[in-house]
Protein backbone atom coordinates (compact mmCIF):
# COMPACT_ATOMS: atom_id res chain seq x y z
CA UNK A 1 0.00 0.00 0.00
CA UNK A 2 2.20 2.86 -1.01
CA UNK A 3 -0.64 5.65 -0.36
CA UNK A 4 -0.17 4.52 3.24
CA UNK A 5 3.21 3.91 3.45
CA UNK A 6 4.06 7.22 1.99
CA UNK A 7 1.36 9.28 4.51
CA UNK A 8 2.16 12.49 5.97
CA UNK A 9 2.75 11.13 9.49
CA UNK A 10 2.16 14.90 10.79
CA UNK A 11 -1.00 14.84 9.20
CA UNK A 12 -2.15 11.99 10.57
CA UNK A 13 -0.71 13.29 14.05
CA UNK A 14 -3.29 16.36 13.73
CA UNK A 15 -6.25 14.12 12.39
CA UNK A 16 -5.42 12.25 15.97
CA UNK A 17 -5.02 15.24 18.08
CA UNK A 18 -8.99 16.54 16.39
CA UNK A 19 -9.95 13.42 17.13
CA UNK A 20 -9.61 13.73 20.65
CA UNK A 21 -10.92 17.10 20.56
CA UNK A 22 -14.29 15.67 19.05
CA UNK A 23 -14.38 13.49 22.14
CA UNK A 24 -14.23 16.20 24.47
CA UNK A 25 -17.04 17.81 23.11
CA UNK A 26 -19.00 14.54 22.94
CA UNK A 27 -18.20 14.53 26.56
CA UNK A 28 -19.13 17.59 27.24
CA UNK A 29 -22.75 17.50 25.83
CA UNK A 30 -22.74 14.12 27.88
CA UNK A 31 -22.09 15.57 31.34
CA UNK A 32 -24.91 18.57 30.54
CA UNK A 33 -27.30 16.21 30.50
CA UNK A 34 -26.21 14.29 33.34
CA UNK A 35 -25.57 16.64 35.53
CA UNK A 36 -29.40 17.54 35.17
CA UNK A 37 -29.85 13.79 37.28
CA UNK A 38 -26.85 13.70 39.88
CA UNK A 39 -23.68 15.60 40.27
CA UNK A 40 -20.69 14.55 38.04
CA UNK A 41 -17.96 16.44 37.75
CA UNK A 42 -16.37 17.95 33.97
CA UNK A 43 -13.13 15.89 34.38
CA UNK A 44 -15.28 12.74 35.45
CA UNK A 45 -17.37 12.87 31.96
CA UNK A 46 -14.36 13.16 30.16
CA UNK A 47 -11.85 10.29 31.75
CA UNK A 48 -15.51 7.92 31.45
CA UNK A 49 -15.79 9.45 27.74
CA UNK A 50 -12.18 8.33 26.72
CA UNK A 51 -12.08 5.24 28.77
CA UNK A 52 -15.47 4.22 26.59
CA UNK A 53 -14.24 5.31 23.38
CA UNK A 54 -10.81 2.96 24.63
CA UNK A 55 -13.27 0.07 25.25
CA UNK A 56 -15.32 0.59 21.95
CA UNK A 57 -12.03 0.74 19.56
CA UNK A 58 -11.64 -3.37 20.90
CA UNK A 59 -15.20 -4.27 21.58
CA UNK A 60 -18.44 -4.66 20.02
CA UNK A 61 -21.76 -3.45 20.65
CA UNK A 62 -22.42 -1.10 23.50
CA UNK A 63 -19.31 -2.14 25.35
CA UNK A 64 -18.09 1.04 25.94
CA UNK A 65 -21.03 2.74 26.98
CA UNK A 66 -21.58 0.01 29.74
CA UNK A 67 -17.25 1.66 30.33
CA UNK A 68 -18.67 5.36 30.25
CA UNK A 69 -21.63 4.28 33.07
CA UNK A 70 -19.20 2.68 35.02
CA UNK A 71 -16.29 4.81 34.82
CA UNK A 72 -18.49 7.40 35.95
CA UNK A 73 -19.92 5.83 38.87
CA UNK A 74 -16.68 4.76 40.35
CA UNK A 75 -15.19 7.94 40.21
CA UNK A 76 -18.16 10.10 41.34
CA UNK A 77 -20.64 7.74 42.33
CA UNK A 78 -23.01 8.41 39.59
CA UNK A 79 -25.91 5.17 39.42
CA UNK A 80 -25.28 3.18 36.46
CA UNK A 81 -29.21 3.57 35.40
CA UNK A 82 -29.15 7.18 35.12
CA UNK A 83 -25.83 7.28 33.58
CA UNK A 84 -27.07 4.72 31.11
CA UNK A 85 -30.19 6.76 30.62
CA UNK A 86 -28.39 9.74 30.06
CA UNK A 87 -26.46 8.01 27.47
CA UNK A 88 -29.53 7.06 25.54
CA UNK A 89 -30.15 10.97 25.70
CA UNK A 90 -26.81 11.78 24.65
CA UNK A 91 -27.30 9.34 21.62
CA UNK A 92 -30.60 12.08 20.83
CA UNK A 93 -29.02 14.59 21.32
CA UNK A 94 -25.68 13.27 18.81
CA UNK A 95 -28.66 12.67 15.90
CA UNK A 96 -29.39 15.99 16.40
CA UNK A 97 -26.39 17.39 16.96
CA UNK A 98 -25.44 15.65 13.01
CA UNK A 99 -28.77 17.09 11.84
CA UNK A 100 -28.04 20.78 12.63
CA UNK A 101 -23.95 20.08 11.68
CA UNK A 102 -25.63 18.84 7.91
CA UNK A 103 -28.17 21.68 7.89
CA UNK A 104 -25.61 24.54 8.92
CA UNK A 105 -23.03 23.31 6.55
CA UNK A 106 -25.08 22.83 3.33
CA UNK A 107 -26.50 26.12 4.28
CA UNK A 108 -23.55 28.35 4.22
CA UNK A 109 -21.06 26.42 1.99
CA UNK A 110 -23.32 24.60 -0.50
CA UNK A 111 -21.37 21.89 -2.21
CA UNK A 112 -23.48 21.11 -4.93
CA UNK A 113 -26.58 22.18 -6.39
CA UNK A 114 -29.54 21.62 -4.34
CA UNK A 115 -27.61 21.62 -1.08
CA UNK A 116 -29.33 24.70 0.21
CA UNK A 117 -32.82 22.99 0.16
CA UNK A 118 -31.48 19.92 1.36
CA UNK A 119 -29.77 21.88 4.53
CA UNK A 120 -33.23 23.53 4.76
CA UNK A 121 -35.01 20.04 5.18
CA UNK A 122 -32.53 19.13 7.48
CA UNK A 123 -33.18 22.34 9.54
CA UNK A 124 -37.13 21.46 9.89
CA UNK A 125 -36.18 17.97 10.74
CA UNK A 126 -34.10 19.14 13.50
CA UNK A 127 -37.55 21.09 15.04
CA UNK A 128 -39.76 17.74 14.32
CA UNK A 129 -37.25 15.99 16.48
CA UNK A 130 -36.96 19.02 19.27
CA UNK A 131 -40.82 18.70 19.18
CA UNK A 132 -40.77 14.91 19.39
CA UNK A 133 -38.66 14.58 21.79
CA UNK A 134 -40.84 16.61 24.31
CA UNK A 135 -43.89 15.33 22.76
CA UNK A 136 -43.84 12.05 22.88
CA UNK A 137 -45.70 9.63 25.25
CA UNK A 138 -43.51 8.62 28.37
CA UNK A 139 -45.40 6.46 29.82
CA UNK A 140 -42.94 3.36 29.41
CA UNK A 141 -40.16 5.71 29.41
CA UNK A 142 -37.66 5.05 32.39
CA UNK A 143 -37.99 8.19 35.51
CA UNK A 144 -34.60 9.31 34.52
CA UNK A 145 -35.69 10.11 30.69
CA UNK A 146 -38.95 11.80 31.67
CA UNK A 147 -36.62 14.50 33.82
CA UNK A 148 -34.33 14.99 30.79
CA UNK A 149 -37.15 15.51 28.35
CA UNK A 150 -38.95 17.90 30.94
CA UNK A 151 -36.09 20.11 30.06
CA UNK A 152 -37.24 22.88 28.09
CA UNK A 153 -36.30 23.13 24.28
CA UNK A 154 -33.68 26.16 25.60
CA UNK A 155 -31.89 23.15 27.99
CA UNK A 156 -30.71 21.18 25.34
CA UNK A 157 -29.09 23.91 23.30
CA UNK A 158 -25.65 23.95 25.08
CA UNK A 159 -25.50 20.07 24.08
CA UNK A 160 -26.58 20.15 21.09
CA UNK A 161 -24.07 22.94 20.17
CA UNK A 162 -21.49 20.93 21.72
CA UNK A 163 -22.62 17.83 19.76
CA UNK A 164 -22.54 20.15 16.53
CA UNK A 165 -19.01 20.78 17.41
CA UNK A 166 -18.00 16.86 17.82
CA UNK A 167 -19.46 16.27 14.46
CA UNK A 168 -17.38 19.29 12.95
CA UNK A 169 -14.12 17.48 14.33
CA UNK A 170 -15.33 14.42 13.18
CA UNK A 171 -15.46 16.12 9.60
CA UNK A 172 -12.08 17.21 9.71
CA UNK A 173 -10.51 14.21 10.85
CA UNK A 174 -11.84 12.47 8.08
CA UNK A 175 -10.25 14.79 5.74
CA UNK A 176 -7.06 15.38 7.18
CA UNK A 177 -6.76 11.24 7.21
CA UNK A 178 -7.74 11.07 3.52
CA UNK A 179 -5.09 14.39 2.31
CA UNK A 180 -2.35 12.31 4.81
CA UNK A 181 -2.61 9.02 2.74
CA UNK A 182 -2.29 11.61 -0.83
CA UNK A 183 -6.25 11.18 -1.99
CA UNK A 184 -7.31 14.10 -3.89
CA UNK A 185 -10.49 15.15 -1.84
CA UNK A 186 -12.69 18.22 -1.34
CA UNK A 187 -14.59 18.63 1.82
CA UNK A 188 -17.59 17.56 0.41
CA UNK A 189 -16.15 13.96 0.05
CA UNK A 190 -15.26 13.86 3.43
CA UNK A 191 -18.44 15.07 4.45
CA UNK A 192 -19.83 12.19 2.24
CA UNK A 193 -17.41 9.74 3.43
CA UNK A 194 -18.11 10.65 7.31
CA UNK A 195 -22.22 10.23 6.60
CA UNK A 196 -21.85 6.73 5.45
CA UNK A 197 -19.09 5.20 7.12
CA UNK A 198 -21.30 6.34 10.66
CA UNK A 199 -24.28 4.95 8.61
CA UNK A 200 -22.62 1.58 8.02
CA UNK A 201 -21.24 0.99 11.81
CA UNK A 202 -24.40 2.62 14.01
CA UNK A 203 -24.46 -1.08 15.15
CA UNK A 204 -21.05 -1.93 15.73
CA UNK A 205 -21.02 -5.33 14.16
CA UNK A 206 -17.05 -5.57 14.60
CA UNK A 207 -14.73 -4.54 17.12
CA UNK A 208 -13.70 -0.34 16.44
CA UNK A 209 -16.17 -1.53 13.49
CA UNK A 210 -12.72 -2.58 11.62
CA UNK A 211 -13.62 -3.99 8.14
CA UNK A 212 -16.80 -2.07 8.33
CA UNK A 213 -15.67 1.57 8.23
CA UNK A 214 -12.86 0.35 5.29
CA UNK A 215 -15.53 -1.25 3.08
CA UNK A 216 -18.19 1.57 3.38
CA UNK A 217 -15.68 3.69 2.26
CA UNK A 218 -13.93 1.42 -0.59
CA UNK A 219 -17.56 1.57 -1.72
CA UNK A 220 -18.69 4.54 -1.22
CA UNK A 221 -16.20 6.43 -2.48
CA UNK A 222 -16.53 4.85 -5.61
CA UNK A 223 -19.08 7.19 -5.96
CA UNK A 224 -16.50 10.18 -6.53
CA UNK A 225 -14.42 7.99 -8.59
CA UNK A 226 -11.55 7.30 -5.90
CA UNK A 227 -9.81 3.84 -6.71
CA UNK A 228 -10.34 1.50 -4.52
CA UNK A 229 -6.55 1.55 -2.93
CA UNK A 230 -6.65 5.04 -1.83
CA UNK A 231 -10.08 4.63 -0.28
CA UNK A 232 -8.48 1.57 1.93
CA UNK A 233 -5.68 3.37 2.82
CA UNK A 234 -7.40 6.38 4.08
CA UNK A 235 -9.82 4.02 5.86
CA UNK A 236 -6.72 2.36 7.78
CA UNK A 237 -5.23 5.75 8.68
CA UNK A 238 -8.46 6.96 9.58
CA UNK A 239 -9.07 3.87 11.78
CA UNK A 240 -5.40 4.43 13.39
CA UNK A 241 -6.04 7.69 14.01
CA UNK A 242 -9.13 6.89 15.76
CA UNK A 243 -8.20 4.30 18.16
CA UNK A 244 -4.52 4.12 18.94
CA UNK A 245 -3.85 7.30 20.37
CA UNK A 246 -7.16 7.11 22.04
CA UNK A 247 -6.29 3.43 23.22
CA UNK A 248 -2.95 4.30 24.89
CA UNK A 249 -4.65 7.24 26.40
CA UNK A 250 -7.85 4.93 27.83
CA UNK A 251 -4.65 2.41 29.23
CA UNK A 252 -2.78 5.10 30.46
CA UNK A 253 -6.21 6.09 32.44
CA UNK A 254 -6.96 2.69 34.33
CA UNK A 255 -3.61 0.99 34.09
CA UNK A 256 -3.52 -2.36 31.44
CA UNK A 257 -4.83 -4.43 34.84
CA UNK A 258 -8.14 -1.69 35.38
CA UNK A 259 -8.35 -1.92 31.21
CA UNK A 260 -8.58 -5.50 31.15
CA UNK A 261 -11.10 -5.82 34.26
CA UNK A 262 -13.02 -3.21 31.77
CA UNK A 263 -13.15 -5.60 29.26
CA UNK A 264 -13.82 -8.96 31.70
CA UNK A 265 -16.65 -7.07 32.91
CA UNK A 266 -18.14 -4.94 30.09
CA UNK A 267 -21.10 -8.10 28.69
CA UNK A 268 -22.15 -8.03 31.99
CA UNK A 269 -22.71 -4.49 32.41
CA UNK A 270 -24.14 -4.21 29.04
């Protein structure tokens, strides 16, 4: 592979460094809506934010969201259930946070004809889901959900801002990964390329979603004519990029012993 072999390492050294950035802010919307249950400190949601994203880049399924809950109750003695409540939350308020990041961006730097409308659409799906989200029945909801959504649409702006801002990290990671490995790529590709590689691994069918995140993109990009070599190699820089730095980081966190109790204990906490 010599697109990967000849990558701009400091490149791929800033698409890391973003990438931990975008985790912050995922951790930041996080602890706004948890906070809003039981005290948890800033620090707290992001050491249980990396630690998770550790656990995820070598697990499967919601491994290392079962990490976040408990990572956050041993350090500030949050209750796993409304951690793991506020989690499902947090996953709302991600969708919308990539709804108003899609809307904003094909409004004010439309990429191809049509964009403006689309970002339009995207902006009145962001209110149906606002509305939803305090409309719906919550009846079989659990307590911990009914007090989030009792929030008023003004409560959830700071996360979803801070979501918007993960996604916009996310964006440019992708792109510095695929100029490091020497594609030829606009931002609208990445932008593509980000949309459908999260659309392929939502359910995390592979540990890190290896494999997965390569092949949506080998296909995808196919798309925007981009042989099939460069779109692998920027998928295996992207994926180092992604989990390495934020692997050693998770280790350096717990210790390799705490890490692997993590990952003994993670199906059951799931």
């Amino acid at each position: 592979m010599d697109a990967l072999s000849d990558a701009d390492w400091m490149l791929l050294a800033g698409a890391g460094l973003v990438n931990i950035l975008s985790l912050m802010a995922k951790a930041g919307a996080w602890q706004l809506l948890l906070r809003r249950l039981t005290p948890i400190r800033a620090v707290t949601a992001q050491v249980a934010t990396l630690i998770g994203a550790a656990v995820n880049s070598i697990s499967i399924s919601v491994s290392g969201e079962a990490a976040r809950a408990q990572a956050a109750g041993s350090r500030d003695g949050v209750p796993f259930g409304l951690a793991a409540a506020s989690l499902v939350a947090s996953r709302v308020v991600e969708a919308l946070g990539l709804v108003v990041f899609l809307a904003v961006v094909l409004l004010m730097l439309p990429m191809w004809p049509g964009a403006r409308s689309i970002g339009l659409i995207l902006v009145a799906v962001a209110v149906a889901v606002t509305a939803g989200y305090h409309l719906l029945p919550r009846r079989r909801w659990h307590p911990a959900l009914v007090r989030l959504a009792a929030t008023g649409p003004g409560g959830l702006a700071a996360p979803v801002a801070l979501a918007t801002v993960n996604w916009v990290f996310q964006w440019l990671t992708y792109h510095l990964s695929f100029v490091a490995t020497g594609a030829a790529v606009t931002p609208a590709v990445s932008l593509a390329a980000l949309v459908m590689a999260n659309i392929a691994g939502i359910l995390r069918l592979t540990p890190g979603n290896i494999g997965v995140l390569q092949g949506s993109l080998v296909l995808g990009m196919r798309a925007f004519e981009m042989p099939a070599a460069n779109a692998l190699a920027a998928g295996l820089a992207l994926q180092a990029v992604q989990v390495i730095p934020v692997l050693v980081i998770g280790i350096a966190l717990v210790g390799a012993q705490g890490f692997r109790q993590l990952l003994a204990h993670r199906e059951e906490a799931a």
